[in-house]
Each structure stands twice: as structure tokens, then as C-alpha cells.
C-alpha atoms as a PDB file:
ATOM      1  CA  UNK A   1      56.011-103.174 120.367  1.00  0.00           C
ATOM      2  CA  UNK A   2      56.789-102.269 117.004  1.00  0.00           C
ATOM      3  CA  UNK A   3      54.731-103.671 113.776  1.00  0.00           C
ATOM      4  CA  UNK A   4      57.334-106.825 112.741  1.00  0.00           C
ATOM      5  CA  UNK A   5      56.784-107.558 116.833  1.00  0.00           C
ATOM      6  CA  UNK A   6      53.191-107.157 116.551  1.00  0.00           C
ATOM      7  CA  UNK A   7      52.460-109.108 113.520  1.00  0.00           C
ATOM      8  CA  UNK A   8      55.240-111.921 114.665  1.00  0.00           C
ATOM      9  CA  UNK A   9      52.840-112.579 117.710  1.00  0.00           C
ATOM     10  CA  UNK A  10      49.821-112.525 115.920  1.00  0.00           C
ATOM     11  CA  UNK A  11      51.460-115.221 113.582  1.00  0.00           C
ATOM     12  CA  UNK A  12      51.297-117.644 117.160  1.00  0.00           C
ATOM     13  CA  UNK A  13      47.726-117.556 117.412  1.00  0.00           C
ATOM     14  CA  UNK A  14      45.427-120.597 117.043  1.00  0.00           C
ATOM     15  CA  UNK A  15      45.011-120.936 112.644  1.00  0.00           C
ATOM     16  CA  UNK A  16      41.479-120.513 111.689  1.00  0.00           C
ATOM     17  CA  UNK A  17      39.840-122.065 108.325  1.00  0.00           C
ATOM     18  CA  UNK A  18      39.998-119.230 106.467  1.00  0.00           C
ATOM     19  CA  UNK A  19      42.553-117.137 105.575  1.00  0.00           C
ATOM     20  CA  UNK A  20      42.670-113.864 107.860  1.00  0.00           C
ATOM     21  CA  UNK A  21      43.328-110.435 107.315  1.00  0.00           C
ATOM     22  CA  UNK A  22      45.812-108.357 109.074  1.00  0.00           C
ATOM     23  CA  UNK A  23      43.787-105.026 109.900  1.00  0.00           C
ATOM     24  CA  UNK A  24      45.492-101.715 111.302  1.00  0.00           C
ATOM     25  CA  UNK A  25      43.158 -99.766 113.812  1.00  0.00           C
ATOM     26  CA  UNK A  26      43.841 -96.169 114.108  1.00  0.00           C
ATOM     27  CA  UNK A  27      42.245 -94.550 117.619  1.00  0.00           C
ATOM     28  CA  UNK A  28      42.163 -90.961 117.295  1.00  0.00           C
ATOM     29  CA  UNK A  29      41.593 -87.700 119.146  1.00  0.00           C
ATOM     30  CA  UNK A  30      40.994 -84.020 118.778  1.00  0.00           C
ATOM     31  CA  UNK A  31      38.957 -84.133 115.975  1.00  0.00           C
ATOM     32  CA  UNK A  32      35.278 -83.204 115.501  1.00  0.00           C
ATOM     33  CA  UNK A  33      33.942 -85.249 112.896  1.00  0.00           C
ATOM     34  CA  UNK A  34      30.943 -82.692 112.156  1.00  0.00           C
ATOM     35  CA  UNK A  35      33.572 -79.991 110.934  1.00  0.00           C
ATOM     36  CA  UNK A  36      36.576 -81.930 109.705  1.00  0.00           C
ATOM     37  CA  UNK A  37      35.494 -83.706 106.510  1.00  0.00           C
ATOM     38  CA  UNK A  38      38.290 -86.324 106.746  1.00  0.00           C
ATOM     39  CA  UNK A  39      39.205 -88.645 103.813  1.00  0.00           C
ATOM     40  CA  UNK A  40      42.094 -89.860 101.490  1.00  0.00           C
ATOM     41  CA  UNK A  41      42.834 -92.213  98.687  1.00  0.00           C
ATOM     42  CA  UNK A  42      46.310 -93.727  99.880  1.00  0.00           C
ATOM     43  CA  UNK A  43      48.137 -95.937  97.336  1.00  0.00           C
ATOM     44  CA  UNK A  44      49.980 -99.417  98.871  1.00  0.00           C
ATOM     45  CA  UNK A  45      52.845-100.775  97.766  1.00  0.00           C
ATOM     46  CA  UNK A  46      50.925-104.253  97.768  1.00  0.00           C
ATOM     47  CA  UNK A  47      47.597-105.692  96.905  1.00  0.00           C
ATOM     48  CA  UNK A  48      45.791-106.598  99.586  1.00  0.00           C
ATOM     49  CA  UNK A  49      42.964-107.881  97.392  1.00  0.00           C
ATOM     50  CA  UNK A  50      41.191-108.118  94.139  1.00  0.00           C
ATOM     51  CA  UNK A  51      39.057-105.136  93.744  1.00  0.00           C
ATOM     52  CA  UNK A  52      35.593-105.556  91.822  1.00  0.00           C
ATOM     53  CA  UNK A  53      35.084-102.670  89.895  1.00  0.00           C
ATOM     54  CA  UNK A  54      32.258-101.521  87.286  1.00  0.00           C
ATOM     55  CA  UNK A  55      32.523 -98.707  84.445  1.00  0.00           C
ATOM     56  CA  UNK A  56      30.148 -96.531  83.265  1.00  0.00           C
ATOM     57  CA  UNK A  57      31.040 -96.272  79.472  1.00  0.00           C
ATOM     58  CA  UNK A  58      29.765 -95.008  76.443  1.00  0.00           C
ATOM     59  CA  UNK A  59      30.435 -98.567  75.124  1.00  0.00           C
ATOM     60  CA  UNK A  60      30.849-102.186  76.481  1.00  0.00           C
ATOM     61  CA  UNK A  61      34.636-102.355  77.459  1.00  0.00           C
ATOM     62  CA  UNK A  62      35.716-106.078  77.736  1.00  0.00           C
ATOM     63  CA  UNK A  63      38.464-105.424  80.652  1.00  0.00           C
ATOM     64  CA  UNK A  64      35.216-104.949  82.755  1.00  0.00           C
ATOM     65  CA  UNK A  65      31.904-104.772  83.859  1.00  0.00           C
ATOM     66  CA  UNK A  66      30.446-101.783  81.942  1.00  0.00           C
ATOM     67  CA  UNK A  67      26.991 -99.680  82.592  1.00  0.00           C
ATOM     68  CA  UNK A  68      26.261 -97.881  79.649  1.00  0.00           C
ATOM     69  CA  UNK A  69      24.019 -94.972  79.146  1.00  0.00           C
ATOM     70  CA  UNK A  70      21.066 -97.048  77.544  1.00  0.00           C
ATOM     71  CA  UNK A  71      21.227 -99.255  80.774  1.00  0.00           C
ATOM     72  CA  UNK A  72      20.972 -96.199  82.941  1.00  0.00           C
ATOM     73  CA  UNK A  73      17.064 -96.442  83.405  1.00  0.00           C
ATOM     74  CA  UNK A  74      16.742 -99.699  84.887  1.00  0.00           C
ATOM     75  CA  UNK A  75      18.803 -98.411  87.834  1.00  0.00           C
ATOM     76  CA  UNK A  76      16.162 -95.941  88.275  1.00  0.00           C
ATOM     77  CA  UNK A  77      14.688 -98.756  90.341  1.00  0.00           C
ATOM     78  CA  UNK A  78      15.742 -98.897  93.823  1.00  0.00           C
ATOM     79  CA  UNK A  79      16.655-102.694  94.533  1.00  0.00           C
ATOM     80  CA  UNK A  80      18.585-102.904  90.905  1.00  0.00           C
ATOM     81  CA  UNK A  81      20.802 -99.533  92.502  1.00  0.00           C
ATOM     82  CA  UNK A  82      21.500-101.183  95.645  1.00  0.00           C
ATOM     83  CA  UNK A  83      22.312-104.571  94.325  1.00  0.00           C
ATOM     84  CA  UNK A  84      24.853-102.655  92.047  1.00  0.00           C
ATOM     85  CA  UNK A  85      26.614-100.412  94.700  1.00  0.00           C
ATOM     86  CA  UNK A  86      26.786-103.445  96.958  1.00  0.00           C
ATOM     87  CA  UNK A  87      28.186-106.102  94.186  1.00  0.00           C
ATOM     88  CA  UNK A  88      31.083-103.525  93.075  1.00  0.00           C
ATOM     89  CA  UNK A  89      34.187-102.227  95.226  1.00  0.00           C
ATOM     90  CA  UNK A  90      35.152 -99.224  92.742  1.00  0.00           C
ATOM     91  CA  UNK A  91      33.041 -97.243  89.916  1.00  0.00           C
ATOM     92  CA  UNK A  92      34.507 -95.913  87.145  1.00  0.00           C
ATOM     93  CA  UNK A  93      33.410 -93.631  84.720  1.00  0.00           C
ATOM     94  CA  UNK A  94      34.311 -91.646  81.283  1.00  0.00           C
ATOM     95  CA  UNK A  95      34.462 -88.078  81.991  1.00  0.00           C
ATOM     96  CA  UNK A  96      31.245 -87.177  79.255  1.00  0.00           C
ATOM     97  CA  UNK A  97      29.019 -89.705  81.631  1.00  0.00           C
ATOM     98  CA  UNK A  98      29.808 -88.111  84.681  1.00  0.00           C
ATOM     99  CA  UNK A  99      27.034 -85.385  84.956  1.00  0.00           C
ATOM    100  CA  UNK A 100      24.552 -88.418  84.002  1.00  0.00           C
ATOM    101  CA  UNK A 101      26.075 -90.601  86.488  1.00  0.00           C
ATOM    102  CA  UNK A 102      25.429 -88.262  89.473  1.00  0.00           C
ATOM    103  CA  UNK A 103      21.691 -87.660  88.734  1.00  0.00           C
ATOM    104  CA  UNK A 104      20.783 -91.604  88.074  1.00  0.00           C
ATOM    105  CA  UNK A 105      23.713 -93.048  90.681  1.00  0.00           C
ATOM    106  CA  UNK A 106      24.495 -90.213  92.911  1.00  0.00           C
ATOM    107  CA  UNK A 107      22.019 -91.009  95.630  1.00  0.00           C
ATOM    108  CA  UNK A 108      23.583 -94.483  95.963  1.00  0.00           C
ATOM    109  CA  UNK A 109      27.259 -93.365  95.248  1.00  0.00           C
ATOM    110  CA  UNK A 110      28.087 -91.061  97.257  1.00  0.00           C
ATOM    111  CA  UNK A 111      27.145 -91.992 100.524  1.00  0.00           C
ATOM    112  CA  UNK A 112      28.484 -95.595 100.243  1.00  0.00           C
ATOM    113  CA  UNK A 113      31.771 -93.420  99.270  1.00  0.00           C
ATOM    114  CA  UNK A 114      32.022 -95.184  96.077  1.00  0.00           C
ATOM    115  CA  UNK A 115      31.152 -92.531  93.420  1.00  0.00           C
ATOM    116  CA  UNK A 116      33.737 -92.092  90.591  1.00  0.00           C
ATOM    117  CA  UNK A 117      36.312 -89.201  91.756  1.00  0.00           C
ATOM    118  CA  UNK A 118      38.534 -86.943  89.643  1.00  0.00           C
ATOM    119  CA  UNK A 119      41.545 -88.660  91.668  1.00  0.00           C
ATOM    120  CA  UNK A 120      40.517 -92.329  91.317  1.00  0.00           C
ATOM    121  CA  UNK A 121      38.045 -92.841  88.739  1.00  0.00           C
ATOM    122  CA  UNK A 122      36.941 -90.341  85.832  1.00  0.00           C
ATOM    123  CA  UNK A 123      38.851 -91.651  82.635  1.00  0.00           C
ATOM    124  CA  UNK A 124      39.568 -88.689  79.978  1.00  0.00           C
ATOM    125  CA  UNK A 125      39.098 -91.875  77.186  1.00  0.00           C
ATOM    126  CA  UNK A 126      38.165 -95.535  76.769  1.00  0.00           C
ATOM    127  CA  UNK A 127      40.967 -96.604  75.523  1.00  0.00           C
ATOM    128  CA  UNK A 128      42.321-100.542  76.956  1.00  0.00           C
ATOM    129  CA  UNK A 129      45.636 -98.696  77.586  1.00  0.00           C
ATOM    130  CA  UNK A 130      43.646 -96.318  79.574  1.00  0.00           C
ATOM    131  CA  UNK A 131      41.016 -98.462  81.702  1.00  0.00           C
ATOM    132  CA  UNK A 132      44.124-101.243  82.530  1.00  0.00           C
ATOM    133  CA  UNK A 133      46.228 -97.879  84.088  1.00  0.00           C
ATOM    134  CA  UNK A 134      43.356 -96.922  86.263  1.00  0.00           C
ATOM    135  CA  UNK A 135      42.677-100.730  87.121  1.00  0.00           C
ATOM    136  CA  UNK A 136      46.136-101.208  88.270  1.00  0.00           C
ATOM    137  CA  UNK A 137      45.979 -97.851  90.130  1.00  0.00           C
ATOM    138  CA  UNK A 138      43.049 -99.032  91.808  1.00  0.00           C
ATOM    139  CA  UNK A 139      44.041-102.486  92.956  1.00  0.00           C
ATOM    140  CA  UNK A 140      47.016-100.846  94.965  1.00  0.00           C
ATOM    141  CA  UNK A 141      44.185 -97.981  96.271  1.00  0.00           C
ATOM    142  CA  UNK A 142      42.129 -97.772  99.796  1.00  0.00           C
ATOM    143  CA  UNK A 143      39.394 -95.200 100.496  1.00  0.00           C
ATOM    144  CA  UNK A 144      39.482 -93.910 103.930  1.00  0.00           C
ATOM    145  CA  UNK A 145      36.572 -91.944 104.939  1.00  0.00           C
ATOM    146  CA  UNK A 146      36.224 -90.717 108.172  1.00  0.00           C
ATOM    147  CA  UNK A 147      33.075 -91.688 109.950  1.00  0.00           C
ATOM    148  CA  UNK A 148      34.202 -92.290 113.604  1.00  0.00           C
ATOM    149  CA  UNK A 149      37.054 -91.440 115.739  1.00  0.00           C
ATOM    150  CA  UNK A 150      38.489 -94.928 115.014  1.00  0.00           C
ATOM    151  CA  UNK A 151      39.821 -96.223 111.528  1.00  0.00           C
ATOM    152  CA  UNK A 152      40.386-100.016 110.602  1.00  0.00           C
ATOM    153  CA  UNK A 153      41.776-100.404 107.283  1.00  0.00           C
ATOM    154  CA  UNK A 154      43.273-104.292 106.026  1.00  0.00           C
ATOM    155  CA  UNK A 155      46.684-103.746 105.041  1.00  0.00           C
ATOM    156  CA  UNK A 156      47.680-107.484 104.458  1.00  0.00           C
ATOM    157  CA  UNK A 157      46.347-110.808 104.536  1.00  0.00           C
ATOM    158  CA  UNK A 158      48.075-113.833 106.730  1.00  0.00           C
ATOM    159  CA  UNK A 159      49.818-115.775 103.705  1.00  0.00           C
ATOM    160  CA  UNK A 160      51.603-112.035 102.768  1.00  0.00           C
ATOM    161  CA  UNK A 161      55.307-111.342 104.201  1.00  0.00           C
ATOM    162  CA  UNK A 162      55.851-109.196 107.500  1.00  0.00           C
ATOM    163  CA  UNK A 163      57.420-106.721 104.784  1.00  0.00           C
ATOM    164  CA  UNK A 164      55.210-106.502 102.555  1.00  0.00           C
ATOM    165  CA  UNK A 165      52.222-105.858 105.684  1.00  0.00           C
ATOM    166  CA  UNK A 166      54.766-103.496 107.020  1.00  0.00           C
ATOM    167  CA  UNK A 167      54.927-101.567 104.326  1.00  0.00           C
ATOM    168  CA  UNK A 168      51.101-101.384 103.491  1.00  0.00           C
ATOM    169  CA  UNK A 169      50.821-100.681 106.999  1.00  0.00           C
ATOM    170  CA  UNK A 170      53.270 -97.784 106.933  1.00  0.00           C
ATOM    171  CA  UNK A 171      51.699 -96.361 103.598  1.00  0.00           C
ATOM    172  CA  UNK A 172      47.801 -96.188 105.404  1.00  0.00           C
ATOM    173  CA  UNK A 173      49.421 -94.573 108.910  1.00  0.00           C
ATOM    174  CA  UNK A 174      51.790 -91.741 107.036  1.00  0.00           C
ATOM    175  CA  UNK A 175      48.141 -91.345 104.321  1.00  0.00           C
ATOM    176  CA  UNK A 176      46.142 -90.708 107.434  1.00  0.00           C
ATOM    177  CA  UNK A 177      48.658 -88.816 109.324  1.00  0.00           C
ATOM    178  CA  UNK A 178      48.836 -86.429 106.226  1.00  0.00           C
ATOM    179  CA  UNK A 179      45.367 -85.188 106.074  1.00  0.00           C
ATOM    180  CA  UNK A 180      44.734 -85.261 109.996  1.00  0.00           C
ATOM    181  CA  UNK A 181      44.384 -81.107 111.186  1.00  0.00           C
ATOM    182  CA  UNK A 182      47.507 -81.742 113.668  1.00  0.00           C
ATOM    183  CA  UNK A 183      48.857 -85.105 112.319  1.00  0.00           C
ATOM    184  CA  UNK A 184      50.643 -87.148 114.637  1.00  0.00           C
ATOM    185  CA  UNK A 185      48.840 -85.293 117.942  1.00  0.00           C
ATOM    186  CA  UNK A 186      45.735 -86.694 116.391  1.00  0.00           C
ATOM    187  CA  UNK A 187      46.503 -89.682 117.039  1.00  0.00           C
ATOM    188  CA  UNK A 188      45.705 -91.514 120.207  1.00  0.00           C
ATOM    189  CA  UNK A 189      46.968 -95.525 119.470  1.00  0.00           C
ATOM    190  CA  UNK A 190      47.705 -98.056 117.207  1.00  0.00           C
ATOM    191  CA  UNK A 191      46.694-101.993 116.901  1.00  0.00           C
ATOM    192  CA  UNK A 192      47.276-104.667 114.921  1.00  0.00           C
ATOM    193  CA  UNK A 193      44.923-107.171 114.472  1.00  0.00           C
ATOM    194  CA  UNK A 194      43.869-110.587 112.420  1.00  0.00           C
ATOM    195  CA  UNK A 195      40.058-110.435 111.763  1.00  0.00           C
ATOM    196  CA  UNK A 196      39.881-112.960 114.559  1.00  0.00           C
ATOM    197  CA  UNK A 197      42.028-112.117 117.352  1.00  0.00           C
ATOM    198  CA  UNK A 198      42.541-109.788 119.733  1.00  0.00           C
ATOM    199  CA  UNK A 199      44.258-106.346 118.699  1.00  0.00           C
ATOM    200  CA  UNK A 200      47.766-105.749 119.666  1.00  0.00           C
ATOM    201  CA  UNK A 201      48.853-102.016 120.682  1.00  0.00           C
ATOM    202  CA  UNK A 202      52.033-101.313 118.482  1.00  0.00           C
ATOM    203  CA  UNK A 203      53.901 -98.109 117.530  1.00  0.00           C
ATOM    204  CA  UNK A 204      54.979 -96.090 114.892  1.00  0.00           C
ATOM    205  CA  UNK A 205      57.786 -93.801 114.516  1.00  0.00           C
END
């Protein structure tokens, strides 16, 4: 079945008491995760949700939550780090801080795949015009990393139009497909799921 198929089944199933998300699971094949360092930023046509993110600034920025440089020792203490990776989605930074945010944050950062990236993250000022562009940029964002031979990534939630999911949907697949080593042959099937029910096997063309 095709995605508008997929999703108009999944709309049948028993409602739940929370709003679910629609999640698209990627199986793949061929690829040895030891030697092909596999990851993407892919930008959606819709937001999913409402990213949390935190800057690290070389002054307090009211458009967010801001770490300066003079607050950079008390995450020299292990449980105040992890509380701070955890809380936050994204992590921004000016482009003077970064060398000082990899030594104090780096640890932490970069394996949680969170660490402020010349693609989605480093700002060249701190300007409100500035931060608010990378904001919007990042609300419309997902992170794939890949850590297994299967990928989930939410691409909608239940109250969001077939076309808008859709599109999302299409967006993450032809994102993936892109950086795979022999893109389409890489992949080995498709679902469709809400966070509750069973996944659906769909395709895409």
C-alpha cells in the first residue's frame, strides 16, 4: 500500500488519550555500520514539533535559553552536563564559542548527536534577525544518525493532514535515500506506524 493508504488505515484504529505520532521506519540492508558513518540533517516541509533549543552566547539572548561563557564552569560538573543535554533538543552556538564549547560540552554533545554543527547550528553573529533564521530552520530540521540497520523518524502527529505527513514522510525517505552508499538498494522496507499500533508495510516510488 502506498503512504495516503497506510496512514488512512492507521486513522481506524482504537483513539488513545494522547495524541500519537505518525513514525516512518526505514529497514535497511547492505550497509556496515562500523565503516559507513551515516547521517543527515533533512529539512520538512512541516513541523512536527516544538524543538527546545539552548545557545551558547557571548551574551543573554532573550529569543532563548542562553549558556554563556561565565556559566561554562558549573557544567564542568557531571549531573549539571547531563541534565542540560537531556532538557534541550538543539544547541546552538556563536562561532567565537565554539572551540570553548567542545572542550567543556563536547563529551556530552557529541555522542548524544546534539553538538552545534556548521550546517545547523554555529551562528556567524547574535543578532535577533540571526538566532530567529536558525530557529525557524531548526523547527522544520531532523537529525538522523545512523546507529542500527533500522531508522524511525516522526514525520507527523495524528491531528496533522495525510498531506502534510505525506510530505514530511517523503522529505525523511528521499534525505535518507541520498546519503545511503547505493540508495534505493539499501533499502529493505518501509512502515508506517502511530506510536501505539502496529506498523504497516507501505511503499515508495
Amino acid at each position: 500500500m502506498d503512504l495516503k493508504e497506510a496512514l488512512t488505515e492507521l486513522r481506524k484504529s482504537e483513539k488513545k488519550k494522547f495524541e500519537q505520532s505518525v513514525d516512518l521506519v526505514i529497514n535497511l540492508k547492505g550497509i556496515d555500520l562500523r565503516k559507513d558513518n551515516i547521517s543527515a540533517i533533512i529539512s520538512l516541509p512541516n513541523i512536527v514539533k516544538e524543538k527546545k533549543v539552548c545557545g551558547f552566547l557571548t551574551k543573554k539572548s532573550e529569543l532563548i535559553k542562553t549558556v554563556t561563557q561565565l556559566d561554562f564552569p558549573k557544567y564542568r560538573d557531571k549531573d549539571a552536563l547531563k541534565e542540560l543535554v537531556k532538557e534541550y533538543d538543539f544547541f546552538i552556538s556563536h562561532i567565537s564559542l565554539m572551540p570553548s564549547v567542545a572542550t567543556t560540552f563536547g563529551k556530552a554533545l557529541g555522542p548524544a548527536g546534539k553538538m552545534p554543527s556548521p550546517q545547523l547550528g554555529v551562528l556567524p553573529n547574535e543578532e535577533d534577525s540571526t538566532i530567529k533564521a536558525l530557529l525557524n530552520k531548526i523547527s522544520h530540521s531532523v537529525k538522523i544518525r545512523l546507529k542500527e540497520l533500522s531508522l524511525k523518524v516522526s514525520v507527523g502527529k495524528e491531528n496533522m493532514k495525510d498531506e502534510a505527513i505525506i510530505e514530511n514522510a517523503l522529505a525523511v525517505y528521499q534525505g535518507l535515500i541520498n546519503v545511503l552508499p547505493t540508495k534505493k538498494e539499501n533499502v529493505k522496507s518501509i512502515m508506517l506506524k502511530l506510536t501505539m499500533s502496529k506498523p504497516l508495510k507501505v511503499e515508495i516510488k
